[in-house]
Structure formats: structure tokens, C-alpha cells
Protein backbone atom coordinates (compact mmCIF):
# COMPACT_ATOMS: atom_id res chain seq x y z
CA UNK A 1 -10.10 21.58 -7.39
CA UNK A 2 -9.79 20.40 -3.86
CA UNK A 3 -9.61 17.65 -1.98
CA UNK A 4 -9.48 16.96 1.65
CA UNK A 5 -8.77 13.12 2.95
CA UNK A 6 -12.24 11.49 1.97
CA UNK A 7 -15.29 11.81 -0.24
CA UNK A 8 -18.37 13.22 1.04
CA UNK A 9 -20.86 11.34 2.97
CA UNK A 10 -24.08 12.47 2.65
CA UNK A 11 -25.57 8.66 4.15
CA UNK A 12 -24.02 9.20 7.28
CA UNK A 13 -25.58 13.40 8.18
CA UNK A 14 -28.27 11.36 7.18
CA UNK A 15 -29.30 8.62 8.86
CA UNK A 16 -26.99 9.31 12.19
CA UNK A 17 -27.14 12.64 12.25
CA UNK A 18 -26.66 12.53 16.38
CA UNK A 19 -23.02 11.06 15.44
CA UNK A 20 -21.83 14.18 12.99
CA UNK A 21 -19.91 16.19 15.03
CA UNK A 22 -21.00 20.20 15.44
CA UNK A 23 -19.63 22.80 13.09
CA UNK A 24 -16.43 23.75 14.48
CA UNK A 25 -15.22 27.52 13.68
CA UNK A 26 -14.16 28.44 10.16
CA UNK A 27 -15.99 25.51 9.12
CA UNK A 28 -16.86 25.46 5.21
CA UNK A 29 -17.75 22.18 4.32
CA UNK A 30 -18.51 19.02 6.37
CA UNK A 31 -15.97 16.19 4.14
CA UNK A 32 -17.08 13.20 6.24
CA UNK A 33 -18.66 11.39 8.93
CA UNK A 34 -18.89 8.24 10.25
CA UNK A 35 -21.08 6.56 13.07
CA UNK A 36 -17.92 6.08 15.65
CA UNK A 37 -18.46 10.00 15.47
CA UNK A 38 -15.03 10.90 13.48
CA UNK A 39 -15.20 13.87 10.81
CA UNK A 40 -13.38 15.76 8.71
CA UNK A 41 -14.00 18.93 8.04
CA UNK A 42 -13.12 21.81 5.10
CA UNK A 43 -11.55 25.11 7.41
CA UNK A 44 -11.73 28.56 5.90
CA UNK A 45 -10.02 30.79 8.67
CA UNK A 46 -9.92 34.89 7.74
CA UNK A 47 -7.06 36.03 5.48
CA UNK A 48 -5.42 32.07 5.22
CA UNK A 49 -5.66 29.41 2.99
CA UNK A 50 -8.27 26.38 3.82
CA UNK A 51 -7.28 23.31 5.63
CA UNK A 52 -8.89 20.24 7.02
CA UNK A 53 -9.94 19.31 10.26
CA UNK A 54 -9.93 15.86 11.18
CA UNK A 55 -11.76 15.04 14.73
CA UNK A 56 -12.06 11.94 16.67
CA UNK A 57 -14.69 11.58 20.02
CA UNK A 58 -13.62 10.68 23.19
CA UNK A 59 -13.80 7.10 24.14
CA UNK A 60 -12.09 4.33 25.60
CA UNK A 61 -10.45 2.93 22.40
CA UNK A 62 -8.88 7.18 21.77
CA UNK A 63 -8.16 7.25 25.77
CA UNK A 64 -6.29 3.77 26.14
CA UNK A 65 -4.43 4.24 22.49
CA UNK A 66 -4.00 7.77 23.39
CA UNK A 67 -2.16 6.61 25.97
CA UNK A 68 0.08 4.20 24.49
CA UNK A 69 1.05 7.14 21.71
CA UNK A 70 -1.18 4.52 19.19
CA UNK A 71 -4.37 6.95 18.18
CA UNK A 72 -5.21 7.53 14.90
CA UNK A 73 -4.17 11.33 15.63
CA UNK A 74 -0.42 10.41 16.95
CA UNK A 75 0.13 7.75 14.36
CA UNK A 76 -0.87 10.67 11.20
CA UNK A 77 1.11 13.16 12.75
CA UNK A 78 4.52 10.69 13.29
CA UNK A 79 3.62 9.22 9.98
CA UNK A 80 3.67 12.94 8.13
CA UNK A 81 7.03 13.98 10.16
CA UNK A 82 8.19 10.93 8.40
CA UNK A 83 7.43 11.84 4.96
CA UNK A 84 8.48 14.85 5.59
CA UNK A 85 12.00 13.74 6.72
CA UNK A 86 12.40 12.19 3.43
CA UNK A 87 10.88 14.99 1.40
CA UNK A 88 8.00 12.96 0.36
CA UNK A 89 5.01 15.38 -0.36
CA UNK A 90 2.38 15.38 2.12
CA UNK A 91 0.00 18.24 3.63
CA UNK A 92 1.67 20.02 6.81
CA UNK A 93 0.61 19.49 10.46
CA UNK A 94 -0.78 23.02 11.28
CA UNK A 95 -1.76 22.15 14.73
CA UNK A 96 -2.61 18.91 16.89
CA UNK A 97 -3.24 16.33 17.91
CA UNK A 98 -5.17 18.88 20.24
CA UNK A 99 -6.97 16.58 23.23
CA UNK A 100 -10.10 17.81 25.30
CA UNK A 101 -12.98 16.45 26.84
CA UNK A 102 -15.03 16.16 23.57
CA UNK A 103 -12.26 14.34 22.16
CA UNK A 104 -9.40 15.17 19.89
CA UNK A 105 -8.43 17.12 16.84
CA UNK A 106 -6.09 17.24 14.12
CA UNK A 107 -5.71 20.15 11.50
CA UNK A 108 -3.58 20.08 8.39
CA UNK A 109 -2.86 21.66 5.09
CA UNK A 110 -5.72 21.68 2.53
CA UNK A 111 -4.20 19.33 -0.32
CA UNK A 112 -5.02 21.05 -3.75
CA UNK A 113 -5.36 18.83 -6.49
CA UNK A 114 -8.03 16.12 -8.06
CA UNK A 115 -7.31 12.14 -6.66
CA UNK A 116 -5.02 9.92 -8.50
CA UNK A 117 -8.58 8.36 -9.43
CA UNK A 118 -9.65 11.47 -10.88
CA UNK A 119 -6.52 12.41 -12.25
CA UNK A 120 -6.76 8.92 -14.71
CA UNK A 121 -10.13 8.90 -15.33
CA UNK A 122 -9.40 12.30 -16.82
CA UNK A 123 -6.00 11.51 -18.70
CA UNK A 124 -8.93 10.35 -21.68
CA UNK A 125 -6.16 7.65 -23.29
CA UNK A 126 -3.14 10.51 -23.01
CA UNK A 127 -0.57 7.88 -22.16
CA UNK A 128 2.33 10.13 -21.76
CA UNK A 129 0.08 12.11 -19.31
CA UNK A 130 0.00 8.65 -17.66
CA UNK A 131 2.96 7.60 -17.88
CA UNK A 132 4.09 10.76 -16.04
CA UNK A 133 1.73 10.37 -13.26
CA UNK A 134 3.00 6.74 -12.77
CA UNK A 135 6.90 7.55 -12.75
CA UNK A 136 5.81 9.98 -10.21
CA UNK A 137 4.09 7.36 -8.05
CA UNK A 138 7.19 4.98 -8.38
CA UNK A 139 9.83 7.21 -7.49
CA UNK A 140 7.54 8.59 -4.58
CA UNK A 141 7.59 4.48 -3.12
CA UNK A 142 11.59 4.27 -3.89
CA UNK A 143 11.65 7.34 -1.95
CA UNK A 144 9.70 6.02 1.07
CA UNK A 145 11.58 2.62 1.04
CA UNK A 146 15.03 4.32 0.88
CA UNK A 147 14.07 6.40 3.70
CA UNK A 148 13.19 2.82 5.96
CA UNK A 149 9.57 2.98 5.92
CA UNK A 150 6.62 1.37 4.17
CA UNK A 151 2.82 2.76 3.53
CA UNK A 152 1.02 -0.06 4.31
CA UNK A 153 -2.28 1.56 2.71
CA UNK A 154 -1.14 2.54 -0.62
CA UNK A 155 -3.64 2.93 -2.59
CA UNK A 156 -5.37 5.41 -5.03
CA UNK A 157 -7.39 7.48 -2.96
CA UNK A 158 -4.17 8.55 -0.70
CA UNK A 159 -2.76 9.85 -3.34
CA UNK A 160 -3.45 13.85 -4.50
CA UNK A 161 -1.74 15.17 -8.35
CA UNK A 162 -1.50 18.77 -8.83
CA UNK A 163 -0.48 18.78 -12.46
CA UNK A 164 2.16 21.03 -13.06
CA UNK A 165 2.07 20.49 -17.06
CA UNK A 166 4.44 18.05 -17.86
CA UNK A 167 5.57 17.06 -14.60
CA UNK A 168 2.54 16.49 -12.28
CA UNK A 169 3.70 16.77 -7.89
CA UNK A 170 2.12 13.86 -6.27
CA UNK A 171 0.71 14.11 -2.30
CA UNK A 172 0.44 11.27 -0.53
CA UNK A 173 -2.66 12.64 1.91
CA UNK A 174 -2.86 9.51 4.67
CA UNK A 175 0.01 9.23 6.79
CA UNK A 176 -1.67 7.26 9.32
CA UNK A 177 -0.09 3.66 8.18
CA UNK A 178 3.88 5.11 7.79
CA UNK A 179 5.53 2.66 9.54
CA UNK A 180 9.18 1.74 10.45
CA UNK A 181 11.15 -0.76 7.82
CA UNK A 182 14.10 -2.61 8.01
CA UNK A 183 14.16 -4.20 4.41
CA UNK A 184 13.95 -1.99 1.44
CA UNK A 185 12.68 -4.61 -1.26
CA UNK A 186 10.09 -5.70 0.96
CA UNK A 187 8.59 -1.98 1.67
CA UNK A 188 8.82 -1.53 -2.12
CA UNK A 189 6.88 -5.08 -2.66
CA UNK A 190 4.29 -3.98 0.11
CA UNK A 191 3.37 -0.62 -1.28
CA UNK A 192 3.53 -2.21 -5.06
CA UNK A 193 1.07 -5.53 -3.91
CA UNK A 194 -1.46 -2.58 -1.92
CA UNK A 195 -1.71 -0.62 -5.03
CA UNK A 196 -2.15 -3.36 -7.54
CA UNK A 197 -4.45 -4.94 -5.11
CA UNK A 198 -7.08 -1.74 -5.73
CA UNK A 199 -5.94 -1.61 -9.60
CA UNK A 200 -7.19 -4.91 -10.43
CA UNK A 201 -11.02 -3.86 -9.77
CA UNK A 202 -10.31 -1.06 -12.22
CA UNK A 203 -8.72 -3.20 -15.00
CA UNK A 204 -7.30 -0.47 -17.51
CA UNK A 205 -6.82 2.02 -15.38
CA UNK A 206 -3.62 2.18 -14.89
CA UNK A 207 -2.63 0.04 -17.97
CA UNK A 208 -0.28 2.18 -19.65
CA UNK A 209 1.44 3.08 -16.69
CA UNK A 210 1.88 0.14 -14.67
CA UNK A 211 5.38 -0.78 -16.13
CA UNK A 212 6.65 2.55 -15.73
CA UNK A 213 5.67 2.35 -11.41
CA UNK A 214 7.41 -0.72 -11.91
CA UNK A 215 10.62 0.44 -12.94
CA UNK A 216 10.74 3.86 -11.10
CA UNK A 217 9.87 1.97 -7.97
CA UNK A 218 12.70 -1.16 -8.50
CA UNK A 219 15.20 1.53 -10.11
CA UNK A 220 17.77 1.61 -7.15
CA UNK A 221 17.49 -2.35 -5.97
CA UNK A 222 19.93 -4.63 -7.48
CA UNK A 223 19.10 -7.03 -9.78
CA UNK A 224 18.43 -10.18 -7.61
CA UNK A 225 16.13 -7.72 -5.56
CA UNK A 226 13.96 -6.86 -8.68
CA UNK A 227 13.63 -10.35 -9.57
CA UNK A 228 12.18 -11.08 -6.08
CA UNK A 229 10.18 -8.34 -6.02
CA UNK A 230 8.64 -9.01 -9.19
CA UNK A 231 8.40 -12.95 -8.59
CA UNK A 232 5.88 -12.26 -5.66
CA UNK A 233 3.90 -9.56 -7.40
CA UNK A 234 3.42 -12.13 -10.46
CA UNK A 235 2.33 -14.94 -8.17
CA UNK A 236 -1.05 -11.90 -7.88
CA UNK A 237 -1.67 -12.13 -11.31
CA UNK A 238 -3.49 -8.87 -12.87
CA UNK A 239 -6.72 -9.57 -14.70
């Protein structure tokens, strides 16, 4: 199964159907829109794989941040050369940010797999299937602290496992909020606070894997670190 950046939204075509951007070429299957005008789209280009197309109308908000090398195009393309840099798996920039005078685009790999969502809802009480999934999701956050950055928007739904059997590959799909970091423990704390932040509206979720994010993600501070880390995440207490 497939899975671009966002679910569809069918509210949106709609009731602002003026604000969904045209078909562009190749186009398969409109993901998303939104009433600022952005989409994404599902590409299916002759003898390739499918992508997604991501495109953003020109305003003053694209123009001035545009400008300043801040738009939402720039900061997923910097963010994903990022990942990349650290061999964190994310979809591949296949072209763009491309800039006209209907606004700008941004096309990257097609991310095969079902949502971390998906992929628990589906684990039907396997814990070691879990289990898996969340060492996966702890060593990917190590990985991204090591490298001196934190993903301020970690959180489910960025997140794409293509199960491999045993050892399921996780994606992280939004790249957009990579940012810089100077202090390992606290990139590790961020990510761990965003993602138990969404996990406490799902309450058992993630229950049999939560300790094992935990100690994948602390694995490589030292021992004062984890205790810090951990401190702050208990003063959020989980349901």
C-alpha cells in the first residue's frame, strides 16, 4: 500500500473547490488540499515509479519566505538533504523546489508502506511485531540527534514502515521541521516529548513498545543524560 505525505481530503474539493489546484501531468490521485491552495498530488509518469507532488500558490507569505530561503519548499528539501546526510530514510528529492508564476512545486519519491498508525493498529496485540517497529523508531531519533539535528514534528503520521518481515525500514516522510542542534540529549528529549505528546490520545497504542523507543533512543547518552532525559519526559505523565 501507498502513502504519500497526508490523508485524503475529500471536505476541502468539496466545499472550496476554486482553491484545489488543476491536475498537473501524470496526475493519478489528488492526496490533499487545503484552502491556502497547497496540494499534494499522486504522479504516475510513463515507464517510472509514482511520486508525489507537493504545490504551494504564489503569494506574499511564499514570495517574502521564498526570499529569505524560509518556504515550506526550501525548508523540506534542506531538511531531506539532512536526513539523508545521516542515512536516515526519507523519500528522495526528484526535482524542485521549481518556482513560476502560479507558484511553486516540489516532487519526491512515492513512500511505499502503510503509516506508523496503520502499521499498529494492524500489529493485532503481536508485541514482538511492536516491539520491532519501536526499536526502529528509537534508533531512527539517536540517529538524527547524533547527526546535530532535531525533528521538531515527530509524530506518527511522519512516519512510513515497509515491513521487511522481521525487521520493518522506517521513513520519516516530513522533512520540513529538520532543524540544526547543538545538544544531543535535548534533540532526543524533543523528538521523545512530540511523539508521546500524540501517543497519549491513543492510550495503548504504543504500550508495548514505548520502553523499547526509550532505550534505543537514550542507548548512546551517558548515564546522567538518560536520567535528565527521562526526568522531563516523567514530569508529562502518560495516561
Amino acid at each position: 500500500m501507498g502513502y504519500s505525505l497526508h490523508d485524503h481530503d475529500e471536505v476541502t474539493q468539496r466545499r472550496y473547490p476554486s482553491l484545489v489546484a488543476r491536475d498537473p501531468l501524470h496526475a493519478v490521485e489528488h492526496i490533499k488540499g487545503r484552502r491556502d491552495g497547497r496540494a499534494v498530488w499522486k504522479l504516475q509518469r510513463p515507464g517510472s515509479g509514482p511520486s508525489t507532488l507537493k504545490t504551494w500558490p504564489l503569494g506574499p507569505k511564499l514570495v517574502l519566505t521564498g526570499l529569505l530561503g524560509l518556504a515550506q519548499p526550501q525548508r523540506q528539501r534542506r531538511g531531506a538533504k539532512r536526513l539523508d546526510s545521516i542515512q536516515v530514510p526519507t523519500p528522495r528529492i526528484i526535482c524542485g523546489p521549481s518556482w513560476s508564476l502560479s507558484g511553486c512545486t516540489l516532487e519526491i519519491d512515492w513512500a511505499h508502506g502503510s503509516t506508523a498508525l496503520e502499521y499498529l493498529e494492524g500489529a493485532d496485540g503481536d508485541v514482538d511485531r511492536t516491539r520491532a517497529f519501536a526499536t526502529q523508531v528509537g534508533l531512527m531519533i539517536d540517529r538524527i540527534a547524533g547527526g546535530g539535528f532535531v525533528h521538531r514534528d515527530m509524530k506518527l503520521s511522519n512516519i512510513i514502515i515497509e515491513d521487511q518481515g522481521e525487521q520493518p525500514r522506517v521513513w520519516l516522510i516530513d522533512t520540513v521541521d529538520v532543524r540544526l542542534s547543538f545538544s544531543k540529549p535535548w534533540a532526543i528529549y524533543r523528538m521523545l516529548e512530540r511523539l508521546d505528546v500524540e501517543l497519549r490520545s491513543r492510550r495503548n497504542l504504543l504500550a508495548d513498545g514505548w520502553a523499547s523507543v526509550l532505550r534505543a533512543a537514550l542507548s548512546s547518552l551517558e548515564t546522567s543524560q538518560r536520567r535528565a532525559v527521562l526526568s522531563r519526559l516523567r514530569s508529562h505523565p502518560r495516561p
